[in-house]
C-alpha atoms as a PDB file:
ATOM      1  CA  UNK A   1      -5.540   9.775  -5.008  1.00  0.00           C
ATOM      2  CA  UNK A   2      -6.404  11.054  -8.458  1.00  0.00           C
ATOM      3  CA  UNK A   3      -3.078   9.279  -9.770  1.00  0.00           C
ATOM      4  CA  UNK A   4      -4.690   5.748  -8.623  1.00  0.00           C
ATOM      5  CA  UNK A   5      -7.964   6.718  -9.840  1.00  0.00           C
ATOM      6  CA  UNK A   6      -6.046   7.281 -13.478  1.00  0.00           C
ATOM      7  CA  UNK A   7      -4.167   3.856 -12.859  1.00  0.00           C
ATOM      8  CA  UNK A   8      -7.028   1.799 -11.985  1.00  0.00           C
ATOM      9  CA  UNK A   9      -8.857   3.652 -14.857  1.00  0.00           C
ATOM     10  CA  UNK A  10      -5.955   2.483 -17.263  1.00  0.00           C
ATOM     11  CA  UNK A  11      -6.278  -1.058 -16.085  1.00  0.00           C
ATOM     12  CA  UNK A  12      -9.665  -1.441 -16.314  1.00  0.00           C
ATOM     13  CA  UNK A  13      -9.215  -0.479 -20.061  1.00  0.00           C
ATOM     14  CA  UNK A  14      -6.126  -2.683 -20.700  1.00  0.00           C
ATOM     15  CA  UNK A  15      -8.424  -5.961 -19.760  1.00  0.00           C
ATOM     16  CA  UNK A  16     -10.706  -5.227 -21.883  1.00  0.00           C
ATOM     17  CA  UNK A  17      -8.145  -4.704 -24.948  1.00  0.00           C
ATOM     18  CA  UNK A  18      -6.607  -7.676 -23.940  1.00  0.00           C
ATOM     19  CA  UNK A  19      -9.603 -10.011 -23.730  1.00  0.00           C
ATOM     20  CA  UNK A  20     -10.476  -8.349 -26.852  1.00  0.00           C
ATOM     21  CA  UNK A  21      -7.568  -9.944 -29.005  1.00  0.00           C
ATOM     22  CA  UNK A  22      -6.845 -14.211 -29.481  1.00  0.00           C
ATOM     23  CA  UNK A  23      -7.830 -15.157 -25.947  1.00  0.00           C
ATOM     24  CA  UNK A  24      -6.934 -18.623 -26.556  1.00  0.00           C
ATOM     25  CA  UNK A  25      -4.707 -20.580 -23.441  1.00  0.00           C
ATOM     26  CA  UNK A  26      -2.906 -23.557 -24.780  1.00  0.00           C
ATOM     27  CA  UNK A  27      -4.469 -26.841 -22.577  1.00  0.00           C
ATOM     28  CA  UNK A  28      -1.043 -27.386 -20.990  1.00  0.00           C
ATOM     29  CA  UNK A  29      -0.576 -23.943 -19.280  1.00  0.00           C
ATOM     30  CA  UNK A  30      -4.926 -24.539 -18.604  1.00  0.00           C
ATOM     31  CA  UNK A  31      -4.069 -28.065 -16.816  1.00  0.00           C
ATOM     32  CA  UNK A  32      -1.262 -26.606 -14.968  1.00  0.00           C
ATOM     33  CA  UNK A  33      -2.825 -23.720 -14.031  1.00  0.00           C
ATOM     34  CA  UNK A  34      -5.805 -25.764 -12.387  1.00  0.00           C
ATOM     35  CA  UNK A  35      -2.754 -27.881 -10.562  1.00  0.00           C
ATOM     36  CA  UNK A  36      -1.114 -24.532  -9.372  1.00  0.00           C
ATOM     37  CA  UNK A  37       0.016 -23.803  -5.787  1.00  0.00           C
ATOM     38  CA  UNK A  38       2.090 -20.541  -6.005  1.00  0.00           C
ATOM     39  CA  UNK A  39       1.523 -17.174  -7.773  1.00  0.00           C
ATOM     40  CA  UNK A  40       3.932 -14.109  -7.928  1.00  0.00           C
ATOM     41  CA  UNK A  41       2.066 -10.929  -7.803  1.00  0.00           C
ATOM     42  CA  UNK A  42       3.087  -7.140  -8.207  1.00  0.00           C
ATOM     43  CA  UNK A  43       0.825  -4.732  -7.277  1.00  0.00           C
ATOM     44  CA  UNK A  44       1.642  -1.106  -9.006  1.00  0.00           C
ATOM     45  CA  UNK A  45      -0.197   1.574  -7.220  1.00  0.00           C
ATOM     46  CA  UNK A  46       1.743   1.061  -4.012  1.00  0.00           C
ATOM     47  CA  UNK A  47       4.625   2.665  -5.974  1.00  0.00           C
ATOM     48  CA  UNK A  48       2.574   6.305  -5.954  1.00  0.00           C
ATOM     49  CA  UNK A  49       2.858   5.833  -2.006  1.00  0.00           C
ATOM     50  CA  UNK A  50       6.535   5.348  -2.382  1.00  0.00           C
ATOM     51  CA  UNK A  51       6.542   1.621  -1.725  1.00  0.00           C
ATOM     52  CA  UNK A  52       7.193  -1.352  -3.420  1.00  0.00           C
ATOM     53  CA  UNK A  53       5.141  -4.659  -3.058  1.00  0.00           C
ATOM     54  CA  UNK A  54       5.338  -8.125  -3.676  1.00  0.00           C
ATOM     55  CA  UNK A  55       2.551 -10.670  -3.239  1.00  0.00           C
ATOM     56  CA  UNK A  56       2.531 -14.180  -2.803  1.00  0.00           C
ATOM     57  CA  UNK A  57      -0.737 -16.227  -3.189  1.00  0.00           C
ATOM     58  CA  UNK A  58       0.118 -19.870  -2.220  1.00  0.00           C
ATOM     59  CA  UNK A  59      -2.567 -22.605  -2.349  1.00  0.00           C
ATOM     60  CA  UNK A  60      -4.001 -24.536   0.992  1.00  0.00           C
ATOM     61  CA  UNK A  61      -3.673 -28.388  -1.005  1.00  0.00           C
ATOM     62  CA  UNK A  62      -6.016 -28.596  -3.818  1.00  0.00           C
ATOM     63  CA  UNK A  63      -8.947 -26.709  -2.423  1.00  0.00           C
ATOM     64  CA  UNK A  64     -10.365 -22.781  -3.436  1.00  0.00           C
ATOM     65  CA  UNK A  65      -9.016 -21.689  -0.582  1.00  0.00           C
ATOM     66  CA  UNK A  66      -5.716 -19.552  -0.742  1.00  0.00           C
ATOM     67  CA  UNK A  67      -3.325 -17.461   1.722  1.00  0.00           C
ATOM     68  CA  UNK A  68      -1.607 -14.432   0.348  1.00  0.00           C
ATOM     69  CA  UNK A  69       1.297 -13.450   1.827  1.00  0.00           C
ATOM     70  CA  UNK A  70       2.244  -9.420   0.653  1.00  0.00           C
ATOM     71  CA  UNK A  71       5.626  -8.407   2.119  1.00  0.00           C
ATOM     72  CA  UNK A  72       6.113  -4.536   1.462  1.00  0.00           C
ATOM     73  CA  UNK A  73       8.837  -1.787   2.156  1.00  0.00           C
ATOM     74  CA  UNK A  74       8.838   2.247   1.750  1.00  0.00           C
ATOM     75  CA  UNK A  75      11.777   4.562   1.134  1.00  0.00           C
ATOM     76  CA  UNK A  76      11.799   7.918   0.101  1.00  0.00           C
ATOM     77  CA  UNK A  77      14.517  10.367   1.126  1.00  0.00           C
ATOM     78  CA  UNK A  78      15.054  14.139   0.055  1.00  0.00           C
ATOM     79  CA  UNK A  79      17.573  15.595   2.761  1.00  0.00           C
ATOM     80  CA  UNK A  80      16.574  18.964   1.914  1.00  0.00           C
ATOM     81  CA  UNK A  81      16.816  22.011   4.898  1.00  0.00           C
ATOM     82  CA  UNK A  82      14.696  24.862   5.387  1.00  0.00           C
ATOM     83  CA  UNK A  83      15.270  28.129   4.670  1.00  0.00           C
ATOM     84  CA  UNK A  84      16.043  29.877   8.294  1.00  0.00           C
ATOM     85  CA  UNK A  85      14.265  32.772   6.594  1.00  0.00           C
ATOM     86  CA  UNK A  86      10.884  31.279   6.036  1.00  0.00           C
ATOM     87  CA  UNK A  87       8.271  30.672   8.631  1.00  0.00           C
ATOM     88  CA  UNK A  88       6.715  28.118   6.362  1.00  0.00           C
ATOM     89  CA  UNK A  89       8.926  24.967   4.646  1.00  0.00           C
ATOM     90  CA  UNK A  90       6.420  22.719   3.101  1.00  0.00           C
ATOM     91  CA  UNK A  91       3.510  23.403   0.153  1.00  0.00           C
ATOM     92  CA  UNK A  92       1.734  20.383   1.865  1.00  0.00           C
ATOM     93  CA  UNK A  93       1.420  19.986   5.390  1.00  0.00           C
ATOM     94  CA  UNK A  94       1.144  16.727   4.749  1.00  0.00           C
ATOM     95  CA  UNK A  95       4.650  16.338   3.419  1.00  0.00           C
ATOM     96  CA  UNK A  96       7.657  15.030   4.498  1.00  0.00           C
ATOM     97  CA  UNK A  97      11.464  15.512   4.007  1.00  0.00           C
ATOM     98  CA  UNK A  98      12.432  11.149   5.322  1.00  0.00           C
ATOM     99  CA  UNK A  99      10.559   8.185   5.208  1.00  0.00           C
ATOM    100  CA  UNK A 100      10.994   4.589   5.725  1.00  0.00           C
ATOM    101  CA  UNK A 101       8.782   1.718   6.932  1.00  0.00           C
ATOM    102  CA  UNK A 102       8.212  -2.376   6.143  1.00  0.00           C
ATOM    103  CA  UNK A 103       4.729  -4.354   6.646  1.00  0.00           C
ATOM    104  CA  UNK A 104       3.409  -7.866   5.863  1.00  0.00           C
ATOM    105  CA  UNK A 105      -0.221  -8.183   5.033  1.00  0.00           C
ATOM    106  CA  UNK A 106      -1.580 -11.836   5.588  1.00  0.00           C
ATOM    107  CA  UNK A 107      -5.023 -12.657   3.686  1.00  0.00           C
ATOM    108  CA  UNK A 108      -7.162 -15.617   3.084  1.00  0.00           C
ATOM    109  CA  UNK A 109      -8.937 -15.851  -0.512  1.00  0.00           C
ATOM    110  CA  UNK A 110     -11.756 -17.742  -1.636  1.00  0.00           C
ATOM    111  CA  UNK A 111     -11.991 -18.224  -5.320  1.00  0.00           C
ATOM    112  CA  UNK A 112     -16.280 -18.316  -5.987  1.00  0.00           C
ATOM    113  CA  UNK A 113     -15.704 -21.209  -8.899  1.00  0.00           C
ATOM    114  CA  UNK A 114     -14.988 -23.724  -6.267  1.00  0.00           C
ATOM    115  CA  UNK A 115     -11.998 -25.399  -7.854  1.00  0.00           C
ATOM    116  CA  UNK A 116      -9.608 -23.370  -6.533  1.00  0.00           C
ATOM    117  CA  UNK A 117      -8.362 -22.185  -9.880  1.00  0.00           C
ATOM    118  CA  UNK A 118      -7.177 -18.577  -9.878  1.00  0.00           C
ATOM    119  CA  UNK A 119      -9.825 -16.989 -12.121  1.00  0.00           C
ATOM    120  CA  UNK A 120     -12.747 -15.530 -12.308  1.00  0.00           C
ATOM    121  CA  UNK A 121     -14.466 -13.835  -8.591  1.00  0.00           C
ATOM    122  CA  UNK A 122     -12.951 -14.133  -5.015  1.00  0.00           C
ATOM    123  CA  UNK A 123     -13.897 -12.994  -1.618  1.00  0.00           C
ATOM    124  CA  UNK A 124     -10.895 -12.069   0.606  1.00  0.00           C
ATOM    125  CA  UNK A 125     -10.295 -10.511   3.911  1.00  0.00           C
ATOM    126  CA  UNK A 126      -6.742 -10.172   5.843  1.00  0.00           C
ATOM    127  CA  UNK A 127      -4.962  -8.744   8.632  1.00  0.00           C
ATOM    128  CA  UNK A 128      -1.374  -6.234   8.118  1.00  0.00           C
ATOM    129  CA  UNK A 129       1.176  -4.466  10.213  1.00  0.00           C
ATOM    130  CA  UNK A 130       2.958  -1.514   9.021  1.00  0.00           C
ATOM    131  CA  UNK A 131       5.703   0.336  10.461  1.00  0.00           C
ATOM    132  CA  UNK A 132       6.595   3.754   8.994  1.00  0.00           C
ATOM    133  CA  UNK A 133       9.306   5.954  10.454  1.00  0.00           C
ATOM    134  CA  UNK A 134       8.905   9.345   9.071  1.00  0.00           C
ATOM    135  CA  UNK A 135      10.897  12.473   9.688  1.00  0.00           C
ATOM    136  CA  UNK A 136       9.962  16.058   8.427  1.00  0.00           C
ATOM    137  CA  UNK A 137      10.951  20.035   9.788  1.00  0.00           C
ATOM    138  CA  UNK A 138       8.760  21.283  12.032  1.00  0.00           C
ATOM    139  CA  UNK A 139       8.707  25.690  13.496  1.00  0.00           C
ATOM    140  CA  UNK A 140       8.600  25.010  17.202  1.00  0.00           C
ATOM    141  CA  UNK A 141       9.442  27.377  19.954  1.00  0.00           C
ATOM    142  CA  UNK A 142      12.709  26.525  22.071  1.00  0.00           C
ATOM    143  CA  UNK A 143      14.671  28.042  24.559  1.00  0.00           C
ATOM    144  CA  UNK A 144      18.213  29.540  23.282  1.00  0.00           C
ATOM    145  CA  UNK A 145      20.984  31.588  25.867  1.00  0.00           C
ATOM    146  CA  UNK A 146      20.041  35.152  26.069  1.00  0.00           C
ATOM    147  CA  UNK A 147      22.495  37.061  28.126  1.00  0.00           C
ATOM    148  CA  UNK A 148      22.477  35.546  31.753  1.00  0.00           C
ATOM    149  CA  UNK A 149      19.099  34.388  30.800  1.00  0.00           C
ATOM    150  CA  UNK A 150      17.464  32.110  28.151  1.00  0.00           C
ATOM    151  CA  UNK A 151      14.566  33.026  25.885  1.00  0.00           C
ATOM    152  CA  UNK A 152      11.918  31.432  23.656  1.00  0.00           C
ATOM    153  CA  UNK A 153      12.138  31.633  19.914  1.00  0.00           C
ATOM    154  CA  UNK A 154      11.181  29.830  16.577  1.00  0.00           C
ATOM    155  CA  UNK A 155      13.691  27.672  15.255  1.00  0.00           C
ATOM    156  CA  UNK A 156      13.955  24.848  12.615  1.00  0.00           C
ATOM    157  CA  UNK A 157      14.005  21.311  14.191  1.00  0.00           C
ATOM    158  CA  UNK A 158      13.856  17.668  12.566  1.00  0.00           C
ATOM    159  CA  UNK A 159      11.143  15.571  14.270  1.00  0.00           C
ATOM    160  CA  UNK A 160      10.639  11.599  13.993  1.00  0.00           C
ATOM    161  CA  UNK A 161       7.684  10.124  13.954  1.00  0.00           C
ATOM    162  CA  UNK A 162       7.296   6.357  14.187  1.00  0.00           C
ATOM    163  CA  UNK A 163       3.968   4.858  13.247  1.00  0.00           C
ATOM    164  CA  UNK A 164       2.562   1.304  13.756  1.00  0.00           C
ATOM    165  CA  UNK A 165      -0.535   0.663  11.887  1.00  0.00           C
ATOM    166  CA  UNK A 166      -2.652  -2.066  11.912  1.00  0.00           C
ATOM    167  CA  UNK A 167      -5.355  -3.257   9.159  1.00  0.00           C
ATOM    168  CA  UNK A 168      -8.341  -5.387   9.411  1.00  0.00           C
ATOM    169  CA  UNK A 169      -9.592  -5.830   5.368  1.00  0.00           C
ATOM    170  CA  UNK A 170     -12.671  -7.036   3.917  1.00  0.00           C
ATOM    171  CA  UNK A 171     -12.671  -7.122  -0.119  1.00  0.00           C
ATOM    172  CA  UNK A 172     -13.880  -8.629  -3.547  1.00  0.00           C
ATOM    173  CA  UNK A 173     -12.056  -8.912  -6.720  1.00  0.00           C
ATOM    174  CA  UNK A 174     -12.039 -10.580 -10.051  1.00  0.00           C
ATOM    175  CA  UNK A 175      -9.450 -12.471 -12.160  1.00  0.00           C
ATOM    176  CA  UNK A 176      -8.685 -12.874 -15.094  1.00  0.00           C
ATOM    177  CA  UNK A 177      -6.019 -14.939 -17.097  1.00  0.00           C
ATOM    178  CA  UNK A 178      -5.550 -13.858 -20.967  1.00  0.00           C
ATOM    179  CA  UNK A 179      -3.335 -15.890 -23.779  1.00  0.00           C
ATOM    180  CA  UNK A 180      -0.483 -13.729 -22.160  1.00  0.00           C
ATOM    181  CA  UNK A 181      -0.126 -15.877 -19.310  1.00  0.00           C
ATOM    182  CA  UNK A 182      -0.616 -13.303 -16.590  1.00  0.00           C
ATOM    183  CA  UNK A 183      -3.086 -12.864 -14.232  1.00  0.00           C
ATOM    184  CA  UNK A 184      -5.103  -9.666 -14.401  1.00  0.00           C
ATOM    185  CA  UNK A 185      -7.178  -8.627 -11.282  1.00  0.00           C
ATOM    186  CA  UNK A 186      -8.519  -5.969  -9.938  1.00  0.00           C
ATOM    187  CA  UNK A 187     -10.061  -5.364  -6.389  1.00  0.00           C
ATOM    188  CA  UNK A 188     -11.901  -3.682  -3.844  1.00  0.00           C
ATOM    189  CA  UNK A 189     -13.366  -3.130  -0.183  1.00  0.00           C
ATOM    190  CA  UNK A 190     -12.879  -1.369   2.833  1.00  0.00           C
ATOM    191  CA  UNK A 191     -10.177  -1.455   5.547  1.00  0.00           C
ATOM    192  CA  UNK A 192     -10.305  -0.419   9.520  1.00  0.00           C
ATOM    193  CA  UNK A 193      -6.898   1.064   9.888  1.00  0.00           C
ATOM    194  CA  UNK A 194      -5.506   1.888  13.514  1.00  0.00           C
ATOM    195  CA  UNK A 195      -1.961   3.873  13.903  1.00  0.00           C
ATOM    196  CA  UNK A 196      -0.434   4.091  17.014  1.00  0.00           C
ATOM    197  CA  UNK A 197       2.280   6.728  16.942  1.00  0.00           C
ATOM    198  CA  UNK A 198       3.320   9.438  19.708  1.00  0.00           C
ATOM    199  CA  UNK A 199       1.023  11.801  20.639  1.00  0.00           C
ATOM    200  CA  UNK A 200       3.832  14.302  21.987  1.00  0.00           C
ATOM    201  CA  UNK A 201       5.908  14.613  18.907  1.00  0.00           C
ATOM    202  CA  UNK A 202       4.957  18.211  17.502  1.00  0.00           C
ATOM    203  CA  UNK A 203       2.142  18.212  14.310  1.00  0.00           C
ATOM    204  CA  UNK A 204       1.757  14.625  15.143  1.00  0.00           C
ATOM    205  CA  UNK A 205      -1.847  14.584  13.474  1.00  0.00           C
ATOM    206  CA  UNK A 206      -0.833  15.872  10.041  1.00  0.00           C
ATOM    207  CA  UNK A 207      -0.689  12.369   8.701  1.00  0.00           C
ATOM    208  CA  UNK A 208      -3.964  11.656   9.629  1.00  0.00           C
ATOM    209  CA  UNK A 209      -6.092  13.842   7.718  1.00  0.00           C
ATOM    210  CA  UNK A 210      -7.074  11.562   4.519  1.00  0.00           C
ATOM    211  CA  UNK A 211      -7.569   7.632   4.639  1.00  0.00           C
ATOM    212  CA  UNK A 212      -4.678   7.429   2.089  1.00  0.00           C
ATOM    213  CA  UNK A 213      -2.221   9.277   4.672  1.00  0.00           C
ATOM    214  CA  UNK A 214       0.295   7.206   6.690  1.00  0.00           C
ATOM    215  CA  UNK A 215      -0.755   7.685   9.989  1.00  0.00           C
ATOM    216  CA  UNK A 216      -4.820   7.488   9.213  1.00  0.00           C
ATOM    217  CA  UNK A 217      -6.986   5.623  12.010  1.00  0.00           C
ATOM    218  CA  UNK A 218     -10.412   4.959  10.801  1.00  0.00           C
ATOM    219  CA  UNK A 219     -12.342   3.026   8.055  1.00  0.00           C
ATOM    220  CA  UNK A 220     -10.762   3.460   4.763  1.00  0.00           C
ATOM    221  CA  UNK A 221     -11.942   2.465   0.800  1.00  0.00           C
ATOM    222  CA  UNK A 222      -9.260  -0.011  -0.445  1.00  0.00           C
ATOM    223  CA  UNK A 223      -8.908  -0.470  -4.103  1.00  0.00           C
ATOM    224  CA  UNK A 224      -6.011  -1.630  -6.764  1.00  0.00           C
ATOM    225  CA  UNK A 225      -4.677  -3.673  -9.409  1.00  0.00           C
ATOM    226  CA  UNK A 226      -2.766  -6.867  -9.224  1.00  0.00           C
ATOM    227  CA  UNK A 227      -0.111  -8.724 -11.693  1.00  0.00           C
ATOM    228  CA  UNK A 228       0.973 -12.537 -11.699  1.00  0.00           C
ATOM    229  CA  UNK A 229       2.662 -15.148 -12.914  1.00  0.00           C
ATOM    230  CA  UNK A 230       2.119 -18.532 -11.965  1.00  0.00           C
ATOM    231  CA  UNK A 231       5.261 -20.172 -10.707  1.00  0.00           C
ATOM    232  CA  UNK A 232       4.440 -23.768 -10.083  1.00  0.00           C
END
């Protein structure tokens, strides 16, 4: 959390230095950008959550109403084992050893100007699905062969976890485009996350401790950075 904090702090600072310098659009790029239909954003911060996100804003005819459509995926792999030694394995309970998981978030965007030109404020609000599969060692008691007999011990096992979230979102944002050509924005709001996953799989609750975790259910503060390019 404190690494978005620092990113969104960095942004915040990066508009201003920008705006700060020849802010001057050339009237072609200003007439096609009040003509535009389709915008190609990449939104950072999703990387710190080991994901990778693509947005894609696409106009409803020539109104100030717009659809963004924000395909994302999430890898990370380590493949480490445990030490049969140790009773502990991770430094966060939290953590992981596996993940993987793909969503689509589907909002509808209202620029405030009326035009339908993608600057200046917006009101948004959207609906996702996310599915994360997520595997990590967990110390559980099992039954092993003890003479004639079996008996219960601790023993390293791998457990899966899938997760199927789903969002409802409610945020503001504002836009800006400098003599760069890119669209700048940054946002904000609150989301009402739900994740069903299965209650029998062992720990299943340790992903559901903060409203950044994977498996959170709850009402959570949304906030980020977005990059464009208009494409036509």
């Amino acid at each position: 959390m404190k690494k978005l904090i620092l990113l969104l702090i960095f942004a915040f600072f990066c508009q201003f230095s920008l705006f700060s310098q020849n802010n001057k659009i050339d009237s072609a790029y200003l007439e096609k950008e009040k003509d535009g239909k389709l915008l190609l954003y990449f939104v950072p911060h999703n990387l710190i959550f080991n994901g990778l996100r693509l947005d894609f804003d696409i106009r409803m005819a020539k109104s100030a109403h717009w659809i963004s459509l924000a395909p994302q995926i999430y890898y990370r792999e380590k493949n480490d084992s445990p030490d049969t030694s140790q009773t502990y394995y991770y430094s966060d309970d939290r953590d992981f050893d596996n993940m993987k998981g793909a969503g689509l978030d589907v909002c509808y965007r209202y620029y405030i100007n009326g035009e339908g030109t993608p600057r200046g404020g917006f009101m948004s609000v959207g609906l996702g699905y996310t599915f994360y599969q997520i595997q990590y060692w967990n110390l559980s008691w099992v039954n092993v062969p003890f003479g004639s007999s079996t008996a219960m011990m601790k023993k390293w096992a791998m457990q899966t976890q899938d997760m199927h979230q789903c969002q409802l979102s409610v945020f503001l944002g504002i836009n800006w485009t400098h003599w760069t050509k890119l669209h700048w924005e940054l946002y904000g709001g609150a989301a009402f996350r739900y994740t069903f996953m299965d209650e029998n799989v062992p720990k299943n609750k340790r992903f559901n401790d903060y409203y950044w975790d994977y498996g959170y259910r709850g009402v959570a503060l949304i906030a980020g950075i977005r990059i464009g390019v208009l494409l036509k």
